[in-house]
Protein backbone atom coordinates (compact mmCIF):
# COMPACT_ATOMS: atom_id res chain seq x y z
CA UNK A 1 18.01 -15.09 -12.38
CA UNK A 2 21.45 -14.66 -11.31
CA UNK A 3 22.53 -14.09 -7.71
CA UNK A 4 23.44 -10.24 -7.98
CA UNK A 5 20.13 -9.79 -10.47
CA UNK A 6 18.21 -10.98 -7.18
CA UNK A 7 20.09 -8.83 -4.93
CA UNK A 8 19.03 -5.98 -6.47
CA UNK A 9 15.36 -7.21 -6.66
CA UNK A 10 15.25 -7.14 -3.07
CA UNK A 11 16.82 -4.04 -2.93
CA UNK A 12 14.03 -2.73 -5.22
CA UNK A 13 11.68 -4.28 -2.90
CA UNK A 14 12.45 -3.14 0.22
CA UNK A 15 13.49 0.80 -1.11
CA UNK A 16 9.54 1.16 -3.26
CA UNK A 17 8.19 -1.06 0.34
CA UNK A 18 9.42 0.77 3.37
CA UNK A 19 8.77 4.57 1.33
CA UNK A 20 6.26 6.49 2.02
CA UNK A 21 2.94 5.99 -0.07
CA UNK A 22 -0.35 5.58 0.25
CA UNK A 23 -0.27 1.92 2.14
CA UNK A 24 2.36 2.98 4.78
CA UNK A 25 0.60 6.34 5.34
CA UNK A 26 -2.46 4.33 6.49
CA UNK A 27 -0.76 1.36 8.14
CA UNK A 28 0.69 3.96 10.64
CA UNK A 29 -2.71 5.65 10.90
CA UNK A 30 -4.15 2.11 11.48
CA UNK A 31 -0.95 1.87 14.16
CA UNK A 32 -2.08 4.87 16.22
CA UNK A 33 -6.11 4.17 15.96
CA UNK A 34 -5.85 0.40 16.40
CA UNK A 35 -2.74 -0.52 17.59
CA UNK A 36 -0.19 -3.86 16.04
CA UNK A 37 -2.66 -6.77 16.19
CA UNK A 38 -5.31 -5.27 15.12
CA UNK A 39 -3.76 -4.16 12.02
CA UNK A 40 -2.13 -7.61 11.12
CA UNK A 41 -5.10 -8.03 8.74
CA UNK A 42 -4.51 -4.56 6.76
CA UNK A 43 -0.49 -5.69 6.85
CA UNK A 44 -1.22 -8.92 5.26
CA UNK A 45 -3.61 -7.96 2.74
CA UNK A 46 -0.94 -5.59 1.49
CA UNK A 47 1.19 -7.74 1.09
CA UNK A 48 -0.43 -10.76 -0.79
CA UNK A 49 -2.54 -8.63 -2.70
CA UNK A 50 0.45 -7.05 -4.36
CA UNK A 51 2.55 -10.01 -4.37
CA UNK A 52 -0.74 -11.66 -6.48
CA UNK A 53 -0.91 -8.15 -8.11
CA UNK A 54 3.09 -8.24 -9.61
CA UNK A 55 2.36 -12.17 -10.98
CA UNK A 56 -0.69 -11.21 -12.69
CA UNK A 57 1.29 -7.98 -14.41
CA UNK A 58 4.17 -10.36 -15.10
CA UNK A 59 1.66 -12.66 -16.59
CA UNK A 60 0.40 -9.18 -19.14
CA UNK A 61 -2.13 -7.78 -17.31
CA UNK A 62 0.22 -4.65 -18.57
CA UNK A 63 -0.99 -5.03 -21.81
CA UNK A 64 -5.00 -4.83 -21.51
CA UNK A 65 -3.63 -1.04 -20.76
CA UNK A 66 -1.36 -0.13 -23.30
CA UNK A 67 -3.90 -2.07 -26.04
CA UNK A 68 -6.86 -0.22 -24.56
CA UNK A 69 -6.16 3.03 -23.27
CA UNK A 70 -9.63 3.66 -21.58
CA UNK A 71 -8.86 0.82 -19.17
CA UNK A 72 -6.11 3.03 -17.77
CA UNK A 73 -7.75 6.21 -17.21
CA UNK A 74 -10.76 4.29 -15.71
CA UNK A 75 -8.28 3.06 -13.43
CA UNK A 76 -6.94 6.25 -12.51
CA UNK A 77 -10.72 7.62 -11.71
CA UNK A 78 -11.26 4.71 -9.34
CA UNK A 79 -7.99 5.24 -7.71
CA UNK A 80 -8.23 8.92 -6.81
CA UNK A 81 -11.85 8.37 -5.59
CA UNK A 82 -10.87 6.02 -3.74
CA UNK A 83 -7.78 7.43 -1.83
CA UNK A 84 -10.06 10.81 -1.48
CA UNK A 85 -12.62 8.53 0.91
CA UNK A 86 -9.79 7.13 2.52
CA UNK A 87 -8.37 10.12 3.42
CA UNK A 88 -11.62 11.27 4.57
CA UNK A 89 -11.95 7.92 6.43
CA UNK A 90 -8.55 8.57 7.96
CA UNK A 91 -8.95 12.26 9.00
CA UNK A 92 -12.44 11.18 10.59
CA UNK A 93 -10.71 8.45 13.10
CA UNK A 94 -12.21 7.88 16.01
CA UNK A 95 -9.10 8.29 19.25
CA UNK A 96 -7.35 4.81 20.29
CA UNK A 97 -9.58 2.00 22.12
CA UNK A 98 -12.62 3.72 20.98
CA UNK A 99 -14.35 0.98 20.05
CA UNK A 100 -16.54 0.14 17.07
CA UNK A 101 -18.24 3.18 17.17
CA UNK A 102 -14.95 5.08 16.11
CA UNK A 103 -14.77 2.85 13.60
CA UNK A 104 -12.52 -0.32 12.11
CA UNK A 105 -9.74 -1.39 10.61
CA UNK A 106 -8.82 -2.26 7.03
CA UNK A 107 -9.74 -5.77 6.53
CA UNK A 108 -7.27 -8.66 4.68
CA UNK A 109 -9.67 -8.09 1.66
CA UNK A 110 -10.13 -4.65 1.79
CA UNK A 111 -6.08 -4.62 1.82
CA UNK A 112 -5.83 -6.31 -1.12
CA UNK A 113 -8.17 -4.99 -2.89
CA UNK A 114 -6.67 -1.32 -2.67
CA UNK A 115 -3.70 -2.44 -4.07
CA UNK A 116 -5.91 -2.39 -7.84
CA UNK A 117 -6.07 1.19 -7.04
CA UNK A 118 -2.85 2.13 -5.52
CA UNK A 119 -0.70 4.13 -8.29
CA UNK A 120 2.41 3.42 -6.05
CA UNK A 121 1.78 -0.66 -6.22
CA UNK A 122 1.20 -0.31 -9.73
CA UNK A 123 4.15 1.71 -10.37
CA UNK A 124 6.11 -1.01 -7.90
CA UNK A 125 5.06 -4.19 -10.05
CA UNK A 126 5.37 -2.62 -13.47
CA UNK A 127 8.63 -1.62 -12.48
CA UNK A 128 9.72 -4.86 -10.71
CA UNK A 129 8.15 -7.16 -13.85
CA UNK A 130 10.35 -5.02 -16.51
CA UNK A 131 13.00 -4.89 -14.63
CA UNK A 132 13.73 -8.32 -13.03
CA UNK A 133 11.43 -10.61 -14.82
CA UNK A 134 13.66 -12.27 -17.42
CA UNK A 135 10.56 -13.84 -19.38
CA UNK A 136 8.54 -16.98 -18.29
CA UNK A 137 6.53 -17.64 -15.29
CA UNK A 138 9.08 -19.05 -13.03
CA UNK A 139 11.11 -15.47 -12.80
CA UNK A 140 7.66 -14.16 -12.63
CA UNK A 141 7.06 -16.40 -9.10
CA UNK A 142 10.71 -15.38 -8.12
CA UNK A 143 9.48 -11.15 -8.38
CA UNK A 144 6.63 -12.17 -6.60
CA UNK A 145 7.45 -14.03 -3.62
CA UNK A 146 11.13 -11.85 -3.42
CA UNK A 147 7.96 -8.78 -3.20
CA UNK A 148 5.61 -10.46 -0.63
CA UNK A 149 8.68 -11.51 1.25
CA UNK A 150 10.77 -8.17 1.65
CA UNK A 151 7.26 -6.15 1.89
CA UNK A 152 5.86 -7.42 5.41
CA UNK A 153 8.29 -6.23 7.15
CA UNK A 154 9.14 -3.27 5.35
CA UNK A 155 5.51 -2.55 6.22
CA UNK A 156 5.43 -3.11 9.70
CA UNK A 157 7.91 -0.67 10.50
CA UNK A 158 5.26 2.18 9.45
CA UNK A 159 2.61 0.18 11.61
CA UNK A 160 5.26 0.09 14.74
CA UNK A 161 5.66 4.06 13.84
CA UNK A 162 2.37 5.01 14.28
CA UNK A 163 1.38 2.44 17.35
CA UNK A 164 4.34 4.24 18.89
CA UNK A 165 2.68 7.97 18.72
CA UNK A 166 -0.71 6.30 19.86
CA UNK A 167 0.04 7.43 23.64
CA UNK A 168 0.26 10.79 22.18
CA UNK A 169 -3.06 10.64 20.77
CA UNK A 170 -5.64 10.30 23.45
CA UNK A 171 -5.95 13.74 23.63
CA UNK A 172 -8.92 15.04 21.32
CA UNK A 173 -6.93 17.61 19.57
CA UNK A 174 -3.77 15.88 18.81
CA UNK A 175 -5.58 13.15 17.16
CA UNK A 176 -7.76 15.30 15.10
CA UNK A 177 -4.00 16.94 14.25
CA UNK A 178 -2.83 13.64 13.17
CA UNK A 179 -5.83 11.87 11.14
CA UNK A 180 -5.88 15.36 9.44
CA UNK A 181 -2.22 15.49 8.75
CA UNK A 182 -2.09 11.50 7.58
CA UNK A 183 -5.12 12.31 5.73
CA UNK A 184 -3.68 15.62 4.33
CA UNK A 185 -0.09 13.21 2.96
CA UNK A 186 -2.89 10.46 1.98
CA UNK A 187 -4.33 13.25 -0.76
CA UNK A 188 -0.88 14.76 -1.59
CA UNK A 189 0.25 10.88 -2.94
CA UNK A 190 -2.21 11.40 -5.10
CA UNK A 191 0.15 13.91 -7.18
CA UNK A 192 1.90 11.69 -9.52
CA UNK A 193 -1.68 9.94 -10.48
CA UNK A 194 -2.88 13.42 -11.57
CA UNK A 195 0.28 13.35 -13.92
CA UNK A 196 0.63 9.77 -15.48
């Protein structure tokens, strides 16, 4: 991979990392319910899980779909079903310091699990693996570490975002305002799914 080649990798990565999508719309709902720390876990999990997500595509996960078209739509299913309990999730968050009773963060796991189901991460490593993956695994490991190591802090700036609005949200109303409005954006990613 050539020197400019890379450049524009990590330009690739940070533009599809710090835009708005499904991930970033609830790390800065995480932000305002949990605050930073608390959301390292979610933050991480995004981040390996789709840096382990764009090496298995460059390795032809890609494939299974095109060869077996059913695998795709299934896929598609899962993800809306999933992003529509999210969203509920979201729009149902308990205010700031709450407690467990208002309920708990994503987990590391639960992170990078999501990314199997995110339309934008898929779109992000099938674009990344045709784009900048000259063939064989080592420029495969170069999309996928340039992706882990550009998306963590792309990430965090959504995280900061929303921990910065937290003050704003220990009134009752606002909150609801908020969840509901993250939640609302949550549903409305969901838009280019419904046309793939």
């Amino acid at each position: 991979m050539t020197y400019d080649i890379f450049l524009a990798l990590l330009s690739f990565a940070f533009v599809t990392s710090i835009t708005p999508g499904p991930n970033n719309l609830m790390l800065m709902a995480s932000g305002a319910n949990f605050g930073f720390r608390r959301t390292l876990p979610h933050m991480f999990g995004i981040s390996l899980g789709h840096g382990l997500m764009v090496f298995l595509v460059g390795l032809g996960l890609a494939g299974i779909f095109e060869a077996f078209p059913p695998a795709k739509l299934a896929l598609k299913v899962l993800s809306v079903a999933y992003m529509l309990w999210l969203a509920w999730k979201i729009a149902h968050a308990a205010a700031p310091g709450a407690g467990k009773a208002g309920g708990m963060p994503m987990t590391f796991l639960q992170a990078a699990a999501f990314q199997w189901v995110n339309p934008k991460a898929w779109a992000m490593a099938l674009g990344a693996i045709s784009a900048y993956a000259s063939g064989g695994i080592g420029s495969v490991l170069i999309v996928c570490v340039a992706f882990s190591f550009v998306n963590l802090p792309s990430i965090s700036v959504w995280v900061l975002a929303g921990e910065q609005v937290r003050h704003l949200l220990t009134e009752k109303r606002r909150l609801a305002v908020f969840n509901w409005t993250m939640a609302a954006l949550l549903v409305a990613s969901l838009w280019p799914v419904l046309h793939m």
